[in-house]
Protein backbone atom coordinates (compact mmCIF):
# COMPACT_ATOMS: atom_id res chain seq x y z
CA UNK A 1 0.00 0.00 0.00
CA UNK A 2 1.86 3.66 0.96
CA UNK A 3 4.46 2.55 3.47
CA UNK A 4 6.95 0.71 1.35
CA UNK A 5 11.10 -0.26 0.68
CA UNK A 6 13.21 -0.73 3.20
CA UNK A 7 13.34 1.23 6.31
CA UNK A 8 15.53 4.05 6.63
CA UNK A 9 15.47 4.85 10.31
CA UNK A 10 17.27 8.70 9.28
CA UNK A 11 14.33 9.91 6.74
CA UNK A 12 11.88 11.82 8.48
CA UNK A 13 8.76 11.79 6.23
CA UNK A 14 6.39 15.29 6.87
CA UNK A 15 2.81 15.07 6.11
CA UNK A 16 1.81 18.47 5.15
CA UNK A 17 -2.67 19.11 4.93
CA UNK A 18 -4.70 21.84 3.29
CA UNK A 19 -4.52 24.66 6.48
CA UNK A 20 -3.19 28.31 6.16
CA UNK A 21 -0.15 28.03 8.23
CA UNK A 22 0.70 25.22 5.49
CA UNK A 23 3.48 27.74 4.04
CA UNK A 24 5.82 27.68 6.68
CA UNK A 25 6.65 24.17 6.75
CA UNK A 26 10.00 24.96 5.15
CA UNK A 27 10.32 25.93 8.98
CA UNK A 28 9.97 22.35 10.25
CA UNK A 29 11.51 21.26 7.10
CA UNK A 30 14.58 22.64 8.27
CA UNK A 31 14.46 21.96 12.05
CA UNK A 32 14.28 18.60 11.20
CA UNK A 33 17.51 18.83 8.90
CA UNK A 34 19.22 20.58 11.65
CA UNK A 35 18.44 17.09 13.86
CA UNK A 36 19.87 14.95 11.31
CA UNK A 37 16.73 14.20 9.28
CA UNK A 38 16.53 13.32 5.78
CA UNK A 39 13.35 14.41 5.22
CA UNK A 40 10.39 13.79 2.32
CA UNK A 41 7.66 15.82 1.87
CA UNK A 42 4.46 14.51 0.90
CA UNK A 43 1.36 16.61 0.70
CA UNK A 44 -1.84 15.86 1.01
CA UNK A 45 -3.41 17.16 -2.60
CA UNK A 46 -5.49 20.22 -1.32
CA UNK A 47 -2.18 21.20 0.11
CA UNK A 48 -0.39 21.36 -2.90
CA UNK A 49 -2.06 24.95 -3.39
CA UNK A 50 -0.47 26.48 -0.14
CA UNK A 51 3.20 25.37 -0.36
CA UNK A 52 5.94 26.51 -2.74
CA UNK A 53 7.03 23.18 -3.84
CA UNK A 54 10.19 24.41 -5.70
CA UNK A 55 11.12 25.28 -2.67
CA UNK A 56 10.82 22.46 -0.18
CA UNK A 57 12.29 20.41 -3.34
CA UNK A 58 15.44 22.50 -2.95
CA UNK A 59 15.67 22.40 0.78
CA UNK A 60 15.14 18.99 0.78
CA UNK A 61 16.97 17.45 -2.39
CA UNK A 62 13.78 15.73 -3.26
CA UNK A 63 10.78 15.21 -5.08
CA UNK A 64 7.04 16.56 -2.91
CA UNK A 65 5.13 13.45 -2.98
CA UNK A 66 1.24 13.82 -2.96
CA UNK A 67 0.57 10.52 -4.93
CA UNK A 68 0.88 6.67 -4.81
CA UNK A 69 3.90 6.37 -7.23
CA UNK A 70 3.95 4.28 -10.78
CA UNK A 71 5.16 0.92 -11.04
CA UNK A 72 8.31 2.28 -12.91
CA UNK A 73 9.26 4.70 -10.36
CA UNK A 74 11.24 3.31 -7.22
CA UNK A 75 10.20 2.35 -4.35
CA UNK A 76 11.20 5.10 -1.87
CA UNK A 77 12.65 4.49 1.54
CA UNK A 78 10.22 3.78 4.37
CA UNK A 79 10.09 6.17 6.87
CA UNK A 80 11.98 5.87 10.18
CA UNK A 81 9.45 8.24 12.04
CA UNK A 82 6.48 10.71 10.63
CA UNK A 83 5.55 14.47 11.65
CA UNK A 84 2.46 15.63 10.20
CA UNK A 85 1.98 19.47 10.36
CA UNK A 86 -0.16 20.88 9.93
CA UNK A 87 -2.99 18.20 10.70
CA UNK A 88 -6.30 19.78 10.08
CA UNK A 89 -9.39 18.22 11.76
CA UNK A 90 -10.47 16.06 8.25
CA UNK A 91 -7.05 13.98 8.18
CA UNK A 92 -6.59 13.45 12.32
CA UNK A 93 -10.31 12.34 12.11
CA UNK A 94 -10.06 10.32 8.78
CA UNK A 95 -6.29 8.49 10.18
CA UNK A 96 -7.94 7.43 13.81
CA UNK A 97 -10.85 5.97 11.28
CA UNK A 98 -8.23 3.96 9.28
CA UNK A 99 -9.56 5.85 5.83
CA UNK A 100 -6.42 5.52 3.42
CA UNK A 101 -8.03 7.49 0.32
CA UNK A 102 -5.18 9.52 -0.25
CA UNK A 103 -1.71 8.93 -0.54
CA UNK A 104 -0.75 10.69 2.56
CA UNK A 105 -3.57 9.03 4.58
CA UNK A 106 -2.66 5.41 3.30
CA UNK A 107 1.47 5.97 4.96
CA UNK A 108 -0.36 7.22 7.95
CA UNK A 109 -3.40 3.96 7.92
CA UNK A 110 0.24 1.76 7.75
CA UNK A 111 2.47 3.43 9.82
CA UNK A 112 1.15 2.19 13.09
CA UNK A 113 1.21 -1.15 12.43
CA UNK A 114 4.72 -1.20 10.85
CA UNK A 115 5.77 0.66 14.16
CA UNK A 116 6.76 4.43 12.64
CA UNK A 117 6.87 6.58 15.24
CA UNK A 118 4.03 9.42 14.24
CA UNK A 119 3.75 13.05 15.50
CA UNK A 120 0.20 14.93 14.90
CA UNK A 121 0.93 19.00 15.14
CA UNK A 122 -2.80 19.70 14.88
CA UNK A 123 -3.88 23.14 13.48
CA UNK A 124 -7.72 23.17 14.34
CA UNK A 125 -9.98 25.59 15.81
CA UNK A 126 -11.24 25.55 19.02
CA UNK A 127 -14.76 24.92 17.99
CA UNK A 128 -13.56 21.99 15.98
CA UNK A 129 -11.40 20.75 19.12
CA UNK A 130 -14.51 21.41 21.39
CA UNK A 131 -16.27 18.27 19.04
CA UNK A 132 -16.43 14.97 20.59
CA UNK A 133 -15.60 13.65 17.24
CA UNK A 134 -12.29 15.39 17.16
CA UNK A 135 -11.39 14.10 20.73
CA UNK A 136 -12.72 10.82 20.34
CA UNK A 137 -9.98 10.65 17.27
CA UNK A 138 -7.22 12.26 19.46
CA UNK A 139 -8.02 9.56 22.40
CA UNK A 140 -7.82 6.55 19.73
CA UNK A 141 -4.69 7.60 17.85
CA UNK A 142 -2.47 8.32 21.07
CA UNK A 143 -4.01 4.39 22.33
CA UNK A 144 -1.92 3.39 19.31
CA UNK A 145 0.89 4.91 20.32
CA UNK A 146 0.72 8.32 17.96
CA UNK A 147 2.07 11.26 19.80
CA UNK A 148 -0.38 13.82 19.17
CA UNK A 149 0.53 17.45 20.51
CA UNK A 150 -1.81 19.40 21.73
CA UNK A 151 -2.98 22.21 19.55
CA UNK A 152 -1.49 25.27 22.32
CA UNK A 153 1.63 23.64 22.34
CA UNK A 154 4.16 26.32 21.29
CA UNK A 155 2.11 29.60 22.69
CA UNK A 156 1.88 32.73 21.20
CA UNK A 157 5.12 32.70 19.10
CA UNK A 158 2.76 31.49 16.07
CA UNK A 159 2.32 27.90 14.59
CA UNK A 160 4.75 25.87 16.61
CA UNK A 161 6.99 23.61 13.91
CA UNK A 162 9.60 23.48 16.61
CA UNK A 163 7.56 21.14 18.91
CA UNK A 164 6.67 18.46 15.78
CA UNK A 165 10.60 18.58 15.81
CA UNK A 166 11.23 18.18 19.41
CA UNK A 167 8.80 15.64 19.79
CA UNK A 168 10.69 13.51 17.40
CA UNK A 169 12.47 10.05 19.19
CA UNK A 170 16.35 9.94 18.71
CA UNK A 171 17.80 12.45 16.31
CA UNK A 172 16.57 15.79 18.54
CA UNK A 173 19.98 18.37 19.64
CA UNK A 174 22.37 15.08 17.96
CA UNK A 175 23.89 17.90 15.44
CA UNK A 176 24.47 14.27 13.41
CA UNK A 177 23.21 13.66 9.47
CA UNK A 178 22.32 10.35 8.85
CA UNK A 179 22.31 9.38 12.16
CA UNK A 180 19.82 6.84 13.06
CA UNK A 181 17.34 7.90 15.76
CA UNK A 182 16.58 5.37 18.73
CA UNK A 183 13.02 4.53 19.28
């Protein structure tokens, strides 16, 4: 399905979804490289419209990813952990549901049960956080072992890439590239 090749415990993949802070992740992008991280970006298609792919290609020395790939292409790496900033309300509710129906969704309905390590930087509003829905998603994903931050992590400072980062097992303050991160 979306979670294929070997593992590479040193490529962090980052799940990018459709919300306005989406244009910063170059910010997160880079934290991560700063740990150590190799790091793929695959957006969710809706989110296509709010990055500058050129960009994150350049920053990150590969390919954004926002479909399943074609049976000529190679396989990429599988992930050794998984940030996904920012999360909006539709993809943390549709990955606690185990709804694969995009690419991004299907590495996240797999990642779990191949033992990823996954971090969920939300970016939802506090009506939408208020819904039992939202929580009842929240409650089931951290059961299975998903490290979902809370949506006030970070403060006032703005959208808080720096926590996805820090929340990361292993590579966090090594200074090392292409380390591999403990679990």
């Amino acid at each position: 399905m979306g979670v294929v090749g070997v593992a590479d415990e040193g490529v962090l993949y980052v799940i990018v979804c459709a919300a306005g802070v989406a244009g910063g992740v170059g910010e997160l992008v880079a934290g991560a490289r700063e740990a150590g991280w190799e790091v793929q970006v695959v957006a969710t298609p809706a989110a296509l419209e709010f990055l500058d792919v050129v960009a994150l290609e350049r920053l990150t020395g590969r390919a954004v990813r926002s479909r399943y790939r074609r049976p000529s292409e190679p396989k990429p790496p599988r992930p050794g952990a998984i940030i996904v900033a920012p999360a909006t309300f539709n993809t943390i509710n549709k990955f606690a549901a185990g709804i694969a129906d995009t690419y991004a969704l299907g590495l996240l309905a797999e990642a779990p049960g191949l033992g990823i390590p996954v971090v969920v930087l939300p970016c939802v509003s506090d009506a939408l956080v208020s819904r039992a829905a939202y929580r009842r998603s929240v409650a089931e994903l951290r059961a299975e072992g998903v490290r979902v931050l809370s949506v006030d992590d970070g403060g006032a400072e703005g959208f808080p890439w720096g926590a996805a980062v820090a929340a990361l097992p292993g590579m966090r303050d090594s200074g090392r590239r292409g380390g591999r991160p403990s679990r």
